[in-house]
N, C-alpha and C. Protein backbone atom coordinates (compact mmCIF):
# COMPACT_ATOMS: atom_id res chain seq x y z
N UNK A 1 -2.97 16.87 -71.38
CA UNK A 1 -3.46 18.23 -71.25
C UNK A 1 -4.97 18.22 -71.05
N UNK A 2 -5.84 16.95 -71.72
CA UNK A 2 -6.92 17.18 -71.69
C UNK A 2 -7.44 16.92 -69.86
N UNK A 3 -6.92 15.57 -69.27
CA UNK A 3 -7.23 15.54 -67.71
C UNK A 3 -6.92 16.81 -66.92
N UNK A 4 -5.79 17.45 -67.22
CA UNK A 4 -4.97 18.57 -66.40
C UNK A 4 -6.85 19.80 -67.09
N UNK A 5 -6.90 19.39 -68.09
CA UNK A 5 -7.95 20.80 -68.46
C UNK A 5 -8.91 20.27 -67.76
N UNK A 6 -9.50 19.31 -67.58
CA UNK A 6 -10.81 18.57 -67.23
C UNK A 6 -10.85 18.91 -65.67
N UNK A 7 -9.74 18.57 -65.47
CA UNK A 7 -9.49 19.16 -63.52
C UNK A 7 -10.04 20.71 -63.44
N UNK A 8 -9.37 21.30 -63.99
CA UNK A 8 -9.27 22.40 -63.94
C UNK A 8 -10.87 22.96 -63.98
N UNK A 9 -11.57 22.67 -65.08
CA UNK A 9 -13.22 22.70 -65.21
C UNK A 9 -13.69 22.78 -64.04
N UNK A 10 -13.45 21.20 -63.65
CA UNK A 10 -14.40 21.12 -62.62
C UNK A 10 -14.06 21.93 -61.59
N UNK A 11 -12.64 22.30 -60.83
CA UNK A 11 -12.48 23.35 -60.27
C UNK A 11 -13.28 24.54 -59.83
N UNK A 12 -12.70 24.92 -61.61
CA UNK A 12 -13.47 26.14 -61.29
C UNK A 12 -14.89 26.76 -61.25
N UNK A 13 -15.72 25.18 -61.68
CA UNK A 13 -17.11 25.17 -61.67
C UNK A 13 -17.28 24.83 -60.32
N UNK A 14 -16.97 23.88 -59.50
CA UNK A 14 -17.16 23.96 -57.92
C UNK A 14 -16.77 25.46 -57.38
N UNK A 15 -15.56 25.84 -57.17
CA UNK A 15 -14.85 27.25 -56.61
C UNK A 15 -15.72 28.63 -56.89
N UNK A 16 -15.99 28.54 -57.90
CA UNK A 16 -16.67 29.61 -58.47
C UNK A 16 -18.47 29.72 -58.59
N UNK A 17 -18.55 28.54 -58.66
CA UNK A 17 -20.55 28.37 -59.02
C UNK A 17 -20.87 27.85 -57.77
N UNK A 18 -20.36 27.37 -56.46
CA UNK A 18 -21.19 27.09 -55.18
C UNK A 18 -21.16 28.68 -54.86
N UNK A 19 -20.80 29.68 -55.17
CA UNK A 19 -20.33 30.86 -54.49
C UNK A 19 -21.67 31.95 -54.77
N UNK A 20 -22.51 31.47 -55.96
CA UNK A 20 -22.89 32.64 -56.39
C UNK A 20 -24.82 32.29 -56.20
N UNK A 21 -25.74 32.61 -56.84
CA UNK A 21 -26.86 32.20 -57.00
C UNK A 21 -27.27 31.98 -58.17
N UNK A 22 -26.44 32.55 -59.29
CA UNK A 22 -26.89 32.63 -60.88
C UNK A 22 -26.92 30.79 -61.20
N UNK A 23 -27.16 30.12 -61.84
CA UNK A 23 -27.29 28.76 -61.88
C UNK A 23 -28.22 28.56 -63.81
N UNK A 24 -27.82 27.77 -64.06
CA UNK A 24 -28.09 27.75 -65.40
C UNK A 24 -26.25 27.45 -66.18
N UNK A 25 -27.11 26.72 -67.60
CA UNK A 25 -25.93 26.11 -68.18
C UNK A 25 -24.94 27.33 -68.76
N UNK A 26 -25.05 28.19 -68.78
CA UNK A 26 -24.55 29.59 -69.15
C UNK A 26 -23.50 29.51 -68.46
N UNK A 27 -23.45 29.61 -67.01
CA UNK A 27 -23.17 29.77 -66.00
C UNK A 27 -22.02 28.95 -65.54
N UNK A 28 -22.63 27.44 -65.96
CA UNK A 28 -21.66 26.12 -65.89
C UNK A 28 -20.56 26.56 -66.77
N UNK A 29 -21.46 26.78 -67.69
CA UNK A 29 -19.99 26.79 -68.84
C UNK A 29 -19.14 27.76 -68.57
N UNK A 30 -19.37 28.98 -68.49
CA UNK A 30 -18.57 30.09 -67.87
C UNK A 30 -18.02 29.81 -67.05
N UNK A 31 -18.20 29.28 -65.37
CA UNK A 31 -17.21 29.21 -64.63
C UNK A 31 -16.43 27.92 -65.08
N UNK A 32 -17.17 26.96 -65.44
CA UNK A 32 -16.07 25.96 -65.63
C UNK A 32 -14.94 26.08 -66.34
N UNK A 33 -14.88 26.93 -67.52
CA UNK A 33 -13.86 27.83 -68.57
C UNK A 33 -12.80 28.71 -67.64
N UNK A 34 -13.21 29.02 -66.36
CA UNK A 34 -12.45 29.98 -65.80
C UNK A 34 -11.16 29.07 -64.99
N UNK A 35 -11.54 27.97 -64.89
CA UNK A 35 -10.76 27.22 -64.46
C UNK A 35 -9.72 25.98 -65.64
N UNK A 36 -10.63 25.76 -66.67
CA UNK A 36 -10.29 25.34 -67.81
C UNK A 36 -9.04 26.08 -68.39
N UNK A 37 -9.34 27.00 -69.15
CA UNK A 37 -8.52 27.59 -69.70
C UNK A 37 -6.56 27.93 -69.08
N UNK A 38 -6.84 28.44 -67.78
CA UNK A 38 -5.50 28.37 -67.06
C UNK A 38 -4.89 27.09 -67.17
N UNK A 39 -5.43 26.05 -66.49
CA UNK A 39 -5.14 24.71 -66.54
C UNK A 39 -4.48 24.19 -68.19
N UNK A 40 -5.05 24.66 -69.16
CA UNK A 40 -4.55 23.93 -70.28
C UNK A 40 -3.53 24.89 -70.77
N UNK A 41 -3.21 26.00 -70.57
CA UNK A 41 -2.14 26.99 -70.77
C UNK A 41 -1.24 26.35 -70.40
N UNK A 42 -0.82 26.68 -68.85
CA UNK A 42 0.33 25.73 -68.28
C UNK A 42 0.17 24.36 -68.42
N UNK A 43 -0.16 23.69 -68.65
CA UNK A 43 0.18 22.29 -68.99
C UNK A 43 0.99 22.18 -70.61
N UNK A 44 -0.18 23.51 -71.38
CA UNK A 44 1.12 22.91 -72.95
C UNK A 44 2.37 24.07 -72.40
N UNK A 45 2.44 24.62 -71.63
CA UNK A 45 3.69 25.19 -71.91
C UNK A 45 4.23 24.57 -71.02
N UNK A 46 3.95 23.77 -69.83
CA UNK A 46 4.78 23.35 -69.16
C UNK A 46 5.67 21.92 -70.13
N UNK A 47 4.69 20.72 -71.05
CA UNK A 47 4.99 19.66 -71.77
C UNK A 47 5.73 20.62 -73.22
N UNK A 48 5.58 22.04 -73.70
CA UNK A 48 6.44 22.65 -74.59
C UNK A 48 7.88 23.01 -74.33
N UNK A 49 7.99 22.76 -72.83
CA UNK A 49 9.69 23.62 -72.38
C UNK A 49 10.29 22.28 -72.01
N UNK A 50 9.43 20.97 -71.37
CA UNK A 50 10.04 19.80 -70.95
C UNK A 50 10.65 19.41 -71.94
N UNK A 51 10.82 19.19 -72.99
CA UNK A 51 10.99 18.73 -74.43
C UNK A 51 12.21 19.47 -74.80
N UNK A 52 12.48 20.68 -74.57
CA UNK A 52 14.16 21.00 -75.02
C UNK A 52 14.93 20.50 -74.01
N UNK A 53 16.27 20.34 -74.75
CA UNK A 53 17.08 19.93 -74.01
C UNK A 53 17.63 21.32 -73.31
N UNK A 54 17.89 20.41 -71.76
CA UNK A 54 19.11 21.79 -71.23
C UNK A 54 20.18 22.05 -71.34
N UNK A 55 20.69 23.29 -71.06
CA UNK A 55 22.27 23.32 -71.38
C UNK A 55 22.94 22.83 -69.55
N UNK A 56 24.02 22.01 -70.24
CA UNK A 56 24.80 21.13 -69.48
C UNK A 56 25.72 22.41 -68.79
N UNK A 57 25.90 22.72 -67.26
CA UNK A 57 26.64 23.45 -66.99
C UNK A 57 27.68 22.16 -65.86
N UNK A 58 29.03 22.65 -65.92
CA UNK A 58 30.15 21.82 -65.74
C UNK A 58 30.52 22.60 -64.47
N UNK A 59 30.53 21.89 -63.14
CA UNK A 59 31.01 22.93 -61.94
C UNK A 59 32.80 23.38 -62.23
């Protein structure tokens, strides 16, 4: 979760902070969070649902 979040950072610190003029660590941190945060959502819920078992359907 932490690489899948770490991607995500940098993401959204490239995507979002080449775009604008504001610049400062404020800034870093903010957009990089905008991309962070999604990224580590779906990853634990995606590794929280992999983990049950499915129900077996029989054609």
């Amino acid at each position: 979760m932490l690489i899948v979040g770490s991607a995500g950072f940098a993401a959204g610190e490239l995507l979002h902070g080449l775009q604008g003029r504001d610049s400062g660590v404020v800034q870093f941190i903010l957009h990089g969070l905008s991309g962070f945060l999604p990224a580590m959502i779906s990853s634990w819920l995606a590794h929280k649902y992999a983990e049950q078992p499915q129900a077996a359907t029989h054609p």
